[in-house]
Structure formats: structure tokens, C-alpha cells
Protein backbone atom coordinates (compact mmCIF):
# COMPACT_ATOMS: atom_id res chain seq x y z
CA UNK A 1 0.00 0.00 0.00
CA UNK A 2 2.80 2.45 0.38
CA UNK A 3 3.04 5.22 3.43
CA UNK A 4 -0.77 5.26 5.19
CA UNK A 5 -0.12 8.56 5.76
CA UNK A 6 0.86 9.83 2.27
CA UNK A 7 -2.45 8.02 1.32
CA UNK A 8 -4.84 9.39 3.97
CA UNK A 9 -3.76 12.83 2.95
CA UNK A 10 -4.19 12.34 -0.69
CA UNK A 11 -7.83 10.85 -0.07
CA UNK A 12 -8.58 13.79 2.55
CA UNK A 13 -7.83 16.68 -0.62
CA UNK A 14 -9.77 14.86 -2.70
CA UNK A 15 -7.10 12.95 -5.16
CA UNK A 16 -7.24 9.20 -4.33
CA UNK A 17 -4.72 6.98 -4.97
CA UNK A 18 -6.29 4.50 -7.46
CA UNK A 19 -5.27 1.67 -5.55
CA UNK A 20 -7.73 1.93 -2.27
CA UNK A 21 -10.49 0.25 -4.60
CA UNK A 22 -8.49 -3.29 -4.95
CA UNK A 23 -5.70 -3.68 -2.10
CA UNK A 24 -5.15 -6.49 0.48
CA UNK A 25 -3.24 -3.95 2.95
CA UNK A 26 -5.85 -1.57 2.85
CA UNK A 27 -8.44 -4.41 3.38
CA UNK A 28 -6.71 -5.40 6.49
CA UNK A 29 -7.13 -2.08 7.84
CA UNK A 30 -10.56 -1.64 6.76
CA UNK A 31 -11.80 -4.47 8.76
CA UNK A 32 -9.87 -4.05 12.21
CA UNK A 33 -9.96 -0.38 12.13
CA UNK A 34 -13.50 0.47 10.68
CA UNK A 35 -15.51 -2.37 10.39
CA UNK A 36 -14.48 -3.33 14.03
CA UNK A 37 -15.46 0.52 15.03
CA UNK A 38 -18.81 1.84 13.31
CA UNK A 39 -22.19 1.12 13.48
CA UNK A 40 -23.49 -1.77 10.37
CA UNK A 41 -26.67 -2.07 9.55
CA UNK A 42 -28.01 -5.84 9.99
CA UNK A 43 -31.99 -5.86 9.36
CA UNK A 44 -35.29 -4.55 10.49
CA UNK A 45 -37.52 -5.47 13.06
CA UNK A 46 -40.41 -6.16 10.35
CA UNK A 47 -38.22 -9.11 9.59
CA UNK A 48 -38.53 -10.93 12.76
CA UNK A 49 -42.04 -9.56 13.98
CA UNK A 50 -42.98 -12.44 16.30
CA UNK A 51 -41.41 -14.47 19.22
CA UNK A 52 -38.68 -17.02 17.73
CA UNK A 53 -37.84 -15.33 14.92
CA UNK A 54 -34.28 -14.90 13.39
CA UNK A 55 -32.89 -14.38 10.26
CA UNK A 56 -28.71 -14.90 9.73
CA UNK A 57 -26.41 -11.68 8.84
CA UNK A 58 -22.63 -11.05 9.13
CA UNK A 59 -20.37 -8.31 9.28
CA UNK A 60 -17.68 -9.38 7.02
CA UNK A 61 -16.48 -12.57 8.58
CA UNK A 62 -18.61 -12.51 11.67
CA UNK A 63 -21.85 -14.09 11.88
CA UNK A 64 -24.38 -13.25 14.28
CA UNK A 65 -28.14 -14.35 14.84
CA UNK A 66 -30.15 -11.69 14.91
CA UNK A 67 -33.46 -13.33 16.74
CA UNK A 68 -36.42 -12.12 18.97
CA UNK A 69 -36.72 -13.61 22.07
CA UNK A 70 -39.43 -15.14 23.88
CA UNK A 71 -39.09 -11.95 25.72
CA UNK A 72 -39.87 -9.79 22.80
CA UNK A 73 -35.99 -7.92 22.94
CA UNK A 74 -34.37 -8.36 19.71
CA UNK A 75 -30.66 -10.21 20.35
CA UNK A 76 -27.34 -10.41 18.47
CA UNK A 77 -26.05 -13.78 19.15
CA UNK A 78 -22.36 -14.29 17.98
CA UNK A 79 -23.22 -17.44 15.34
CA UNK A 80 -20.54 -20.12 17.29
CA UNK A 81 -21.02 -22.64 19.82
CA UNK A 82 -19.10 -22.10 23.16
CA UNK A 83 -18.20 -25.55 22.72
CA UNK A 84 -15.64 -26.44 19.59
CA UNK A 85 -16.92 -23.50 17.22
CA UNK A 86 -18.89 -24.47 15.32
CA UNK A 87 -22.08 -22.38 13.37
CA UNK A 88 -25.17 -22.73 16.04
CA UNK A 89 -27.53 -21.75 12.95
CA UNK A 90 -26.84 -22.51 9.51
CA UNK A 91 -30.49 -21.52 8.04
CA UNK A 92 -29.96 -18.10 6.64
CA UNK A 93 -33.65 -17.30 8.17
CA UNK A 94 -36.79 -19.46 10.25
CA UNK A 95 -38.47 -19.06 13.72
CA UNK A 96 -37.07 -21.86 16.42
CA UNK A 97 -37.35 -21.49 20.00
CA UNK A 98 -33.93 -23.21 20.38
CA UNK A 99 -30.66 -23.45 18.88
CA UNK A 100 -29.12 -26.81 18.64
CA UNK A 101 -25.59 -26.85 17.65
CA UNK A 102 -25.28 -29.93 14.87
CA UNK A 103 -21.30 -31.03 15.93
CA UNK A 104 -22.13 -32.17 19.69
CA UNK A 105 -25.55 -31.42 20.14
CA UNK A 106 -25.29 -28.67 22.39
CA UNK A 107 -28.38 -26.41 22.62
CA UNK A 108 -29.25 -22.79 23.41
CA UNK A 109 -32.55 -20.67 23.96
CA UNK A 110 -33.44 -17.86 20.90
CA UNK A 111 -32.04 -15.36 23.66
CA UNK A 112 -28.73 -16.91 23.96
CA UNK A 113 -29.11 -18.97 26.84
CA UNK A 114 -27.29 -22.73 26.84
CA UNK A 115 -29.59 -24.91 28.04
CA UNK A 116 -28.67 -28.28 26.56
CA UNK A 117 -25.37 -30.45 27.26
CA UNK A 118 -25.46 -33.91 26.21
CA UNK A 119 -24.31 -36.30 28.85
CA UNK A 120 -23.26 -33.58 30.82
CA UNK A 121 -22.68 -35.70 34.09
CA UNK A 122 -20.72 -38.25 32.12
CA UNK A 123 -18.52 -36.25 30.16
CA UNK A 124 -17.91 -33.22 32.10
CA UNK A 125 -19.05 -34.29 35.74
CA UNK A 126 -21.84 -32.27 36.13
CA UNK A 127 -21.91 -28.43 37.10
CA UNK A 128 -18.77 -29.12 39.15
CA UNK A 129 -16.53 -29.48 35.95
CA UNK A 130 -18.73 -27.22 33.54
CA UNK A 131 -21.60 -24.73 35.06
CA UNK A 132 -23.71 -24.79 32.20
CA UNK A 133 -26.18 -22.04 34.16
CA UNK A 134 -25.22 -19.07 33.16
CA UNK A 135 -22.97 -19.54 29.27
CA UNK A 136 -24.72 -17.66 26.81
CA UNK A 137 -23.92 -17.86 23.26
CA UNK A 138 -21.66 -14.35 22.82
CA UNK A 139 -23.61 -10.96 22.30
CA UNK A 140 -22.74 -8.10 19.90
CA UNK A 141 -20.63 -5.99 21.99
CA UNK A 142 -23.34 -3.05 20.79
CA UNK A 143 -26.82 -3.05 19.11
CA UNK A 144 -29.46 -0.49 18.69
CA UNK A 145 -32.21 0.43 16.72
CA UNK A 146 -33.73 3.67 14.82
CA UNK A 147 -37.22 3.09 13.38
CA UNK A 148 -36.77 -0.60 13.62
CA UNK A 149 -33.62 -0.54 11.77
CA UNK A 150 -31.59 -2.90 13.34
CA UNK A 151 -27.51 -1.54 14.00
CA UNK A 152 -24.38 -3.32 15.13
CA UNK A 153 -20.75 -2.53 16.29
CA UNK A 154 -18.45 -4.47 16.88
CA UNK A 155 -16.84 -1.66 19.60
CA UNK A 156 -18.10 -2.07 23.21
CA UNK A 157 -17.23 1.77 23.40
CA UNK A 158 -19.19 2.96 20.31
CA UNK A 159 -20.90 5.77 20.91
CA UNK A 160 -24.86 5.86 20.79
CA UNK A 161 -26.33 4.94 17.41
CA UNK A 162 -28.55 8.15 17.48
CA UNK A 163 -25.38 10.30 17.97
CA UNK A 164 -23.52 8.30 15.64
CA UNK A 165 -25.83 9.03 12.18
CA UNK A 166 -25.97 13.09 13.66
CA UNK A 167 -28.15 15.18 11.50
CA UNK A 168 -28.44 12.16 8.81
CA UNK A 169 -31.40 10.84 10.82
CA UNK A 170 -33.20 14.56 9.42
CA UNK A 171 -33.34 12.59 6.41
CA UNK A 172 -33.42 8.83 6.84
CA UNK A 173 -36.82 9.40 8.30
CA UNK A 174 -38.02 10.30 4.87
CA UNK A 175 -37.43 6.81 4.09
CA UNK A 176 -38.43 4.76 7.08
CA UNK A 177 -40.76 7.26 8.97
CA UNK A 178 -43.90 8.07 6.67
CA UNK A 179 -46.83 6.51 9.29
CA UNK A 180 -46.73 5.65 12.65
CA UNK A 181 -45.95 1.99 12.03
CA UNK A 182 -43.02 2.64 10.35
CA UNK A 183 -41.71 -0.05 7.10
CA UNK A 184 -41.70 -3.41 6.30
CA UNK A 185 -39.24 -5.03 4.60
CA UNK A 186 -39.41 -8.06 1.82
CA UNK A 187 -36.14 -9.56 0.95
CA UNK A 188 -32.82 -9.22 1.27
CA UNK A 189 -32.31 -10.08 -2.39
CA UNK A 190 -28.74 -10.94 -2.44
CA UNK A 191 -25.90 -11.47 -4.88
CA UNK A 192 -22.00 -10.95 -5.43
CA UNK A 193 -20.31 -8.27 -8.00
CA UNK A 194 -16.74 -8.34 -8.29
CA UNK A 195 -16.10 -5.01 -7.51
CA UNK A 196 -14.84 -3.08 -4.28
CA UNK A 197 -17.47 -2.19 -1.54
CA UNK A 198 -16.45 1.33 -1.41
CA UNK A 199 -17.55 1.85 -4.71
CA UNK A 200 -20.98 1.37 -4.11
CA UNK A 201 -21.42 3.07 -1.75
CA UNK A 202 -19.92 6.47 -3.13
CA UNK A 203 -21.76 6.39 -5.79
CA UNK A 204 -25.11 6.38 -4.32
CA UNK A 205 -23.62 8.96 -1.52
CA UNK A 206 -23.87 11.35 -4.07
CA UNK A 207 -22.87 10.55 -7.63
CA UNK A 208 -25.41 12.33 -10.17
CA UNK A 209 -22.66 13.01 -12.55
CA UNK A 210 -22.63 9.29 -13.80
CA UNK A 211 -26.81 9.48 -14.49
CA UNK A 212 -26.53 11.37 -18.04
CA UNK A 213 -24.15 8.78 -19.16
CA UNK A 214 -24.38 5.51 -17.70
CA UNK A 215 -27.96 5.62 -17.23
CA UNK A 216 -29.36 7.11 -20.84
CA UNK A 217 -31.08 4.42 -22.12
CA UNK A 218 -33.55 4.29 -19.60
CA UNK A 219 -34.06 7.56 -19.74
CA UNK A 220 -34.72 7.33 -22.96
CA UNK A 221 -36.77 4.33 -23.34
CA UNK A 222 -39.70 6.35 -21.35
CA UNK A 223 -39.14 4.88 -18.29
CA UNK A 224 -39.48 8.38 -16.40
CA UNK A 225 -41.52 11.11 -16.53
CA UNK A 226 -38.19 13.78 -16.78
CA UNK A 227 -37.26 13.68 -20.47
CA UNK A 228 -33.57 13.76 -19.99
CA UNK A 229 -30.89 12.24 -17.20
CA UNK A 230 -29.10 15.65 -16.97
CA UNK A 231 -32.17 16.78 -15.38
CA UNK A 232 -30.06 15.54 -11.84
CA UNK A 233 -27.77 18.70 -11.63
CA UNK A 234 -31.21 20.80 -11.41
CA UNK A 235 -30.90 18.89 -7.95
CA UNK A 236 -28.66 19.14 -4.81
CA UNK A 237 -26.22 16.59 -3.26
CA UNK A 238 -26.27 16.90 0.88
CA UNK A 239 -24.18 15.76 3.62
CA UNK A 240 -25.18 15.88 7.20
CA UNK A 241 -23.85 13.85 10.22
CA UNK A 242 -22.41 10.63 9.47
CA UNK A 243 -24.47 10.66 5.85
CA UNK A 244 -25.16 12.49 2.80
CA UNK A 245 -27.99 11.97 -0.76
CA UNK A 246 -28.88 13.68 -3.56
CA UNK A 247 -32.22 14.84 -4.40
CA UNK A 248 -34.24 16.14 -7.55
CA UNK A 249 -35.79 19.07 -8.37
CA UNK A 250 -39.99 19.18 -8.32
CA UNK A 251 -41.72 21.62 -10.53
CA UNK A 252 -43.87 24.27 -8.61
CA UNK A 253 -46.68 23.17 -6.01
CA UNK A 254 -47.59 22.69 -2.20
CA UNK A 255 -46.07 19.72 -0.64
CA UNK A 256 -48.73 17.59 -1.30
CA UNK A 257 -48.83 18.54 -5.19
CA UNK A 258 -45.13 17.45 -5.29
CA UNK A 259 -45.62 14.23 -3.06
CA UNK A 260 -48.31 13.65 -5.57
CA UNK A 261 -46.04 14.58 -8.65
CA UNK A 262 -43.91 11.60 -7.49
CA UNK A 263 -46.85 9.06 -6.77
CA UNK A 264 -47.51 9.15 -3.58
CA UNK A 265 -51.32 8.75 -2.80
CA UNK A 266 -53.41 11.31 -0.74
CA UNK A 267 -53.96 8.49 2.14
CA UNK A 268 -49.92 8.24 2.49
CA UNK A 269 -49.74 11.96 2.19
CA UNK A 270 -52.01 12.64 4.52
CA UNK A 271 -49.53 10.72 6.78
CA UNK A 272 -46.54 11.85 6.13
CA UNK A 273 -47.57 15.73 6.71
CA UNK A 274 -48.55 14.37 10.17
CA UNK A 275 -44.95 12.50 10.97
CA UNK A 276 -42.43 14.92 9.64
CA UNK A 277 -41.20 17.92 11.38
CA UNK A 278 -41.98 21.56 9.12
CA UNK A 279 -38.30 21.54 8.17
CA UNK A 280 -38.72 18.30 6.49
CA UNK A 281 -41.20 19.45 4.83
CA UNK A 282 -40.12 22.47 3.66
CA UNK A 283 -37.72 20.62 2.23
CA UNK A 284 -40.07 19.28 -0.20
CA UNK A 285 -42.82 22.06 -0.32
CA UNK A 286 -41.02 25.34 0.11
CA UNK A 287 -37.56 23.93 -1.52
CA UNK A 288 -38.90 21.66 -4.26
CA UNK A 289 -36.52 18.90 -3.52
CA UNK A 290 -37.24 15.37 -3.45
CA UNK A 291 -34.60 13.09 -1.64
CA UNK A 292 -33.26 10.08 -3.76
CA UNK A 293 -30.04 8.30 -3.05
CA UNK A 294 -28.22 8.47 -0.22
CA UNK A 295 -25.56 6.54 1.99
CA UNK A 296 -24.54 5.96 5.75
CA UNK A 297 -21.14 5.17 6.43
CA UNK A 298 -19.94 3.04 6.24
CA UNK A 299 -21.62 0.64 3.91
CA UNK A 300 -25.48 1.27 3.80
CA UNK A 301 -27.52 2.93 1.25
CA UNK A 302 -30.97 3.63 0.34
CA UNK A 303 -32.82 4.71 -3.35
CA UNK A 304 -36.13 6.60 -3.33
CA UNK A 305 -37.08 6.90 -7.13
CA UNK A 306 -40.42 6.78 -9.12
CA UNK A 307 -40.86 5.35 -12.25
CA UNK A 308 -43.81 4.52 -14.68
CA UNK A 309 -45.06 1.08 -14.03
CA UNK A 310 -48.05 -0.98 -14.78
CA UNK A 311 -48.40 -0.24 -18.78
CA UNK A 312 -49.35 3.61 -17.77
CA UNK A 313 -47.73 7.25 -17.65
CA UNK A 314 -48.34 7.51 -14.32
CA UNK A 315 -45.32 6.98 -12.13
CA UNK A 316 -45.07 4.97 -8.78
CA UNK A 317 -42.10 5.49 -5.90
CA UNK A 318 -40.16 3.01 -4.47
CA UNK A 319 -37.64 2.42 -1.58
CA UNK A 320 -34.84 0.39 -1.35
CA UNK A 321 -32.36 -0.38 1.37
CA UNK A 322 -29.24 -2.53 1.04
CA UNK A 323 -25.51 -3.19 2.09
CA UNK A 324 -22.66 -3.72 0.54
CA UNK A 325 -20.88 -6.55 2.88
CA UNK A 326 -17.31 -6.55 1.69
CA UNK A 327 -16.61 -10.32 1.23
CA UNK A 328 -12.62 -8.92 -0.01
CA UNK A 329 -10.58 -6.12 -1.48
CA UNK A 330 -12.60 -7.02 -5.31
CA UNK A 331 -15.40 -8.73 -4.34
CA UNK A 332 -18.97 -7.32 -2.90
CA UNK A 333 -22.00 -9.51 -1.67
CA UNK A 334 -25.10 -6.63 -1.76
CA UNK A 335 -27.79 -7.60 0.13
CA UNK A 336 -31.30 -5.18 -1.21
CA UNK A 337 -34.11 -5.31 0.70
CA UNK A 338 -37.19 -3.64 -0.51
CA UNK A 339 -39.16 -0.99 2.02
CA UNK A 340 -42.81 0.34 2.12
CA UNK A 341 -44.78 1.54 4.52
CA UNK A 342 -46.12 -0.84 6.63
CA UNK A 343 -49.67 1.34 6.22
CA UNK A 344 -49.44 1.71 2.50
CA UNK A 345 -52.62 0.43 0.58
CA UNK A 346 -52.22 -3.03 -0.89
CA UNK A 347 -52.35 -1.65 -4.05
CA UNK A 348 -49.76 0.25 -3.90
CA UNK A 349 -47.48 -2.19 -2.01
CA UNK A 350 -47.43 -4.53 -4.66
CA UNK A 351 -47.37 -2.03 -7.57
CA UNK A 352 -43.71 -0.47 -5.52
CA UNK A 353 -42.22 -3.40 -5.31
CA UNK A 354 -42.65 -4.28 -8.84
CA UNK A 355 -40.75 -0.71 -9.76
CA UNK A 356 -38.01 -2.01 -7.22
CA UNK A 357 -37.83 -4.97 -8.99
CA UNK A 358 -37.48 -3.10 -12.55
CA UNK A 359 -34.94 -1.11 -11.39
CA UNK A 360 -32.72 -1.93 -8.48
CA UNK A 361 -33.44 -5.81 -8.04
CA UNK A 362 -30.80 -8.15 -8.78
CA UNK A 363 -31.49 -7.77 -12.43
CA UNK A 364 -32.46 -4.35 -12.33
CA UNK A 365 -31.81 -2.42 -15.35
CA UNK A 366 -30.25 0.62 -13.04
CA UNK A 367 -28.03 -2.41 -10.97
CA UNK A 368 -26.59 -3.65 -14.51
CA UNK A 369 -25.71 -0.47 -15.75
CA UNK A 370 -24.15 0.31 -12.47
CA UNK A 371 -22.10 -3.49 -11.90
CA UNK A 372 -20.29 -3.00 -15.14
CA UNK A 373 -18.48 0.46 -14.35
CA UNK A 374 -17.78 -1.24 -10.63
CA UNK A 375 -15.99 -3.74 -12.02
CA UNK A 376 -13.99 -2.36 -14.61
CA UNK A 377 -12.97 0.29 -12.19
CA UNK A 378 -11.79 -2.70 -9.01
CA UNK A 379 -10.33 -4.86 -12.28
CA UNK A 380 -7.62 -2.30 -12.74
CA UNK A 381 -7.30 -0.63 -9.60
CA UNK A 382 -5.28 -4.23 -8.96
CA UNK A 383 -2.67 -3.41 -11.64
CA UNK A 384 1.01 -1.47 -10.85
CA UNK A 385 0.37 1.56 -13.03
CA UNK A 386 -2.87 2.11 -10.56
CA UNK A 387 -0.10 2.85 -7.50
CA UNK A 388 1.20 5.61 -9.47
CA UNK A 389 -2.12 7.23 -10.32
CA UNK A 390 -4.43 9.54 -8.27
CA UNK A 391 -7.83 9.99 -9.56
CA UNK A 392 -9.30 13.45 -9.60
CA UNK A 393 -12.15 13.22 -6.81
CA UNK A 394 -12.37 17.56 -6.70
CA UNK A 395 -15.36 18.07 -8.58
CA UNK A 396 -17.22 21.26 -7.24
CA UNK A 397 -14.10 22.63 -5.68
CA UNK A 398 -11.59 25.18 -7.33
CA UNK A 399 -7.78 24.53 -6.94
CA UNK A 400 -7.73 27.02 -3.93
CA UNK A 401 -10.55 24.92 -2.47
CA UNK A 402 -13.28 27.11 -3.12
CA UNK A 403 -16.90 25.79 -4.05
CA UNK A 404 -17.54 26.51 -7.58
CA UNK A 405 -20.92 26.92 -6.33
CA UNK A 406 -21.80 27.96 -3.06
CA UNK A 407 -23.88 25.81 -0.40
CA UNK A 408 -26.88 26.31 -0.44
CA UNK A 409 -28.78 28.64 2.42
CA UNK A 410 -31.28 28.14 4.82
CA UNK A 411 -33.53 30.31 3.21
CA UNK A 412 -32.99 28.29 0.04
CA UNK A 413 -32.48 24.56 2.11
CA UNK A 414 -34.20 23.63 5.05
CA UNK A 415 -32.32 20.84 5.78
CA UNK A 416 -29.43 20.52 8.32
CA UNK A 417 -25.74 19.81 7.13
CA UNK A 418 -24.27 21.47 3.70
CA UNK A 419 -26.01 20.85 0.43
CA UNK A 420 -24.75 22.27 -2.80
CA UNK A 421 -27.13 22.25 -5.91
CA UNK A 422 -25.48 20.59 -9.06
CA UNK A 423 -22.68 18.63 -9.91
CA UNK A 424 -19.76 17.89 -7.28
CA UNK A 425 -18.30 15.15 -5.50
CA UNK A 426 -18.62 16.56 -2.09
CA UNK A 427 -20.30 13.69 -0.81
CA UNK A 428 -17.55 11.33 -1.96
CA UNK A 429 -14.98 13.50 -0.50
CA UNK A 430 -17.04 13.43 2.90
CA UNK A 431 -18.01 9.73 2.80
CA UNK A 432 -13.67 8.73 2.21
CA UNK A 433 -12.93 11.47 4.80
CA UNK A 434 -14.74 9.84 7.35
CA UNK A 435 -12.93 6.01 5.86
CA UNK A 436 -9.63 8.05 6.16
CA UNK A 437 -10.36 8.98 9.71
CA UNK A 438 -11.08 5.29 10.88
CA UNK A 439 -7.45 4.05 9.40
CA UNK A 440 -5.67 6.61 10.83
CA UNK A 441 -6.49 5.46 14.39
CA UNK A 442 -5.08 2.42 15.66
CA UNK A 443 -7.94 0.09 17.45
């Protein structure tokens, strides 16, 4: 990898050595110093809604069983018997009121609790050579939940998951917090690109740049109402706390007119002017902007789009939420989950997912256009030419650092953090800030 520092400094002025996207060094560090530090997304509560219920995720190579109890508290169980290791669980979802490990049989409750030992008097002599009472399959050393979204770290010392996202929560809430009951998730769909995890998730931090090029043709087969992809840089790109998204721009109306603009029917409107706060939505009805795609670092990220669906002009919105789990320094498992509110009509439910599905499911025309760059880009980051090369990450900023156009006010932006309208990589340059600042400390 070279001198950490030399490439810290590069990434924090915006040129980044080319390298970062396919090295086994800077792997390394990425999983003791970050992934072993911040806060990963795992699931959502709508996934295991009643008593018994688990479903299987990892942070790279840790694998934990995320179940509810018999209690009702939602548990992350370190996936490996206290005994020789081995996986407790090997079904990637189900509902069981036990554990049983398959090697020696050993057993535990859904809340971590071993409560089996075979031949425990015979082998072991009872509680006086092993006290079973008590051995509990290992927790996460931190989880916590916003909305029902379901967090991790892997640091005993992390700080609170609501302080950790900051001022990003100001906009998460568009996607998860539209009724009372909050979303429901249907998935993950889940797959492997051979491209660098990073990538991802810069690009839907804030990358509108790419959409007039990579993304023309379905523009131009009809599949949105806006007649041309450049239409992004009418839009803004904003970063706030520990996250940052890019939004379009809505022709004239009230907030409901523009909710409606993007498909949204009166019944979920109605709703959504009752949860949000009047900055969020100013946001839409006194700014005009509609969030889209955004990321939280380090590797989640969320789409709100609307295209036409169902053989009609009129356009539905979606919401997607997924990962990208680094599996190594060129390879990616993404895990999408689809997201609607849980009071949505029926209708409408099934009519969303179907525009997920078009676009951002596994063989979503958006998702293929996307792979391809992803892995052409990790593909030769590997080579020795890439060590000598710095790509230009600046866009938005003059050489003397300047913004070539000024952040936006609060009289123009009701939202909290710094938002910029047009093209610029800001978001990028925020998103491998905050990856620069977790190698630079040692763990």
C-alpha cells in the first residue's frame, strides 16, 4: 500500500490513490480499524415480527443471529457454539425457539441462553466441571435500533447509534418514517459483484454526474416522466452527520402537489404531513426537492425513485435499502431489501415493489448499468500503473478549495448539514474522509 499517511492525505484533498479500490493492505485495515469501530446495519424489526424469529447476517467474517426472544428484545447472538466452534444456525432465516448446535448437540434458547449439554454428568461431571447455568452464546458488543432498523458494532465503546448518524437521521426518516408503524421489509435479495465495496457506496452517496451517461437508455426508453438524465444537476447533493444523498428538483406546487407529482397517494400523504417535522417538509414544499439516493457510512444505502409502471404514464415510488458486505478487497456480496410503509394500501405495495424490482433488483436495469463500471474500475485498480495514479475526486471545488458553487442557504435549504445544488463530488470526498479517519487510528 505504500506510506498510510501519504495516502490518507491524498484521499482527505480529494485525489485518491487508485489503488484503495483493490488492495489487500488496505483491506486489512478496513476491517480491524472500521468495520471493528462503526455502526453496520443488519436488518429490520419487520423481519422478525414475532417471538422465535431470526434471520442470519454477518459483518464481514462474523456471523451473528439476529433473533427475537421469547421476551420480545431483539438479540445479536455471535453465530458459534461455546463448545468447539462451530455455526449454532446454519439456516440463513426461520423461527425456532432453540438453537441446537449440529457437531455435539449442544443447545441454546433464541435469547442466547445454553440450556442443553449432552451427557453432561458423564462427560464433564456435572456443574462441578462445567456450570452450564449461566454460558450464553456471545452478544454483539453493541446493538441499537432507529425506526426498527436494526444496527451493530463491533466496539463495546461505540458511541450511541442516534449520535452516531448526527443530523443524517433529518433525512433517513423520509425513508423509514412516513406513518406511525413505520416499514416493512421483503427480501434481502442478495448477490455478489466483483467489484470493491467502497464503490458502491460512493456512488449512491452522491454521484449524479454518472446518471446522463451511464444511465441514458432508460431515460430514454420512457421509463421516467423527466425527459432527460441531466435533469439531476437541477438537484442538490447533501451531507449531514455521518451521511449524505442527492435529491431532484420538483416543478412548482404545495407539498402535497409534489408528493403527488412523485406518486404518492393522498392516504400516504395525509400521513406523512402528520410525521415529519416543518423543516422536512419544507424541504419538499417550500424547496422543491425530493430526496433520492443516499448513503450511511460506512456501507449502507438507500434509493427513493419513481418510475412509470403498470403499462401507464403515471409513475409509482419506491424504496430500497441494502448493504454492501465486503466479502474482499474485489469482491462485494449486496444484500437489497425492498421498504414500504407498513400502512401503505395493498395496491400500492405490490405495484412499488414491482418498480423495485425493474430497477434496483438483482437484475435491475439501473443495478446492470451500475455493476459494469464497478468492475472495470476494481479490475484495474489491482494493476502497478494504478499505485502511481491519483484519480481526480475535486469536482465542485476550485484549486484554492473554493466551491464553484456555493452551499446552499437556509432560506434556500431547510435541511441541516451542507447541500450544494449541481454537480460535485462533495459527498464522496465526505463519505472517504470519514474512511480516512477510521485508518488513521489504531484500534
Amino acid at each position: 500500500m505504500g506510506d498510510l499517511g501519504s495516502v490518507l492525505a491524498d484521499v482527505r484533498r480529494g485525489m485518491i490513490p487508485a489503488h484503495i479500490y483493490n488492495d489487500e493492505e488496505v483491506f486489512r485495515l478496513e476491517r480491524e480499524r472500521l468495520f471493528g469501530r462503526a455502526w453496520v446495519f443488519v436488518g429490520h424489526t419487520s423481519e422478525i415480527p414475532q417471538a422465535g424469529d431470526y434471520v442470519v447476517r454477518r459483518i464481514l467474517e462474523d456471523s451473528f443471529i439476529v433473533a427475537r426472544g421469547e421476551d420480545g428484545v431483539v438479540r445479536a447472538l455471535f453465530n458459534m457454539c461455546l463448545h468447539r466452534g462451530m455455526q449454532v444456525c446454519r439456516a440463513e432465516l426461520g423461527n425456532a425457539s432453540h438453537f441446537r448446535c449440529p457437531y455435539h448437540g449442544w443447545s441454546y434458547r433464541n435469547d442466547g441462553r445454553l440450556v442443553g449439554l449432552p451427557f453432561h454428568r458423564d462427560a464433564y461431571g456435572g456443574e462441578e466441571g462445567f456450570r452450564r447455568k449461566g454460558q450464553t452464546l456471545l452478544p454483539a458488543p453493541r446493538l441499537d435500533t432507529y425506526h426498527g432498523m436494526i444496527f451493530v458494532s463491533l466496539d463495546p465503546d461505540a458511541p450511541p447509534l442516534r449520535e452516531y448518524l448526527g443530523d443524517f437521521a433529518f433525512y433517513l426518516d423520509y425513508y423509514v418514517d412516513q406513518s406511525e408503524s413505520g416499514i416493512e421489509l421483503r427480501g434481502p435479495q442478495r448477490w455478489r459483484i466483483k467489484a470493491n465495496w467502497k464503490i458502491g457506496a460512493e456512488n449512491f452517496a452522491g454521484d449524479m454526474y454518472h446518471t446522463p451517461h451511464t444511465h441514458t437508455s432508460v431515460v430514454e426508453i420512457g421509463l421516467f416522466r423527466e425527459p432527460k438524465a441531466e435533469k439531476r444537476k437541477d438537484g442538490c447533493t447533501y451531507w449531514a452527520g455521518n451521511g449524505g444523498g442527492t435529491t431532484y428538483k420538483l416543478p412548482p406546487g404545495t407539498v402535497a402537489e409534489r408528493l403527488r407529482y412523485v406518486g404518492y397517494p393522498d392516504v400516504m400523504i395525509e400521513k406523512m404531513e402528520e410525521r415529519w417535522s416543518q423543516a422536512q417538509l419544507d424541504v419538499i414544499g417550500r424547496d422543491g426537492f425530493m430526496i433520492s439516493a443516499a448513503s450511511v457510512f460506512p456501507n449502507l444505502s438507500l434509493v427513493h425513485n419513481w418510475p412509470k409502471v403498470a403499462d401507464s404514464d403515471e409513475v409509482l415510488p419506491f424504496i430500497s435499502l441494502r448493504t454492501w458486505q465486503p466479502i474482499g478487497p474485489d469482491e462485494t456480496e449486496v444484500l437489497s431489501w425492498f421498504a414500504v410503509d407498513a400502512e401503505a394500501p395493498d395496491e400500492f405495495k405490490a405495484l412499488s415493489y414491482k418498480a423495485y424490482l425493474m430497477c434496483f433488483g438483482s437484475t435491475g436495469m439501473f443495478e446492470q448499468d451500475d455493476v459494469e463500471n464497478w468492475v472495470s474500475l476494481t479490475s484495474t485498480a489491482a494493476g502497478s500503473m494504478a499505485r502511481r495514479l491519483l484519480l481526480n475526486s475535486r469536482m465542485g471545488l476550485l484549486e484554492d478549495d473554493t466551491p464553484v458553487a456555493p452551499a446552499l442557504g437556509p432560506d434556500e435549504f431547510a435541511g441541516p448539514g451542507e447541500a450544494h445544488v449541481g454537480y460535485g463530488e462533495y459527498n464522496q470526498r465526505h463519505l472517504l474522509a470519514r474512511w480516512a479517519d477510521h485508518l488513521e487510528v489504531q484500534v
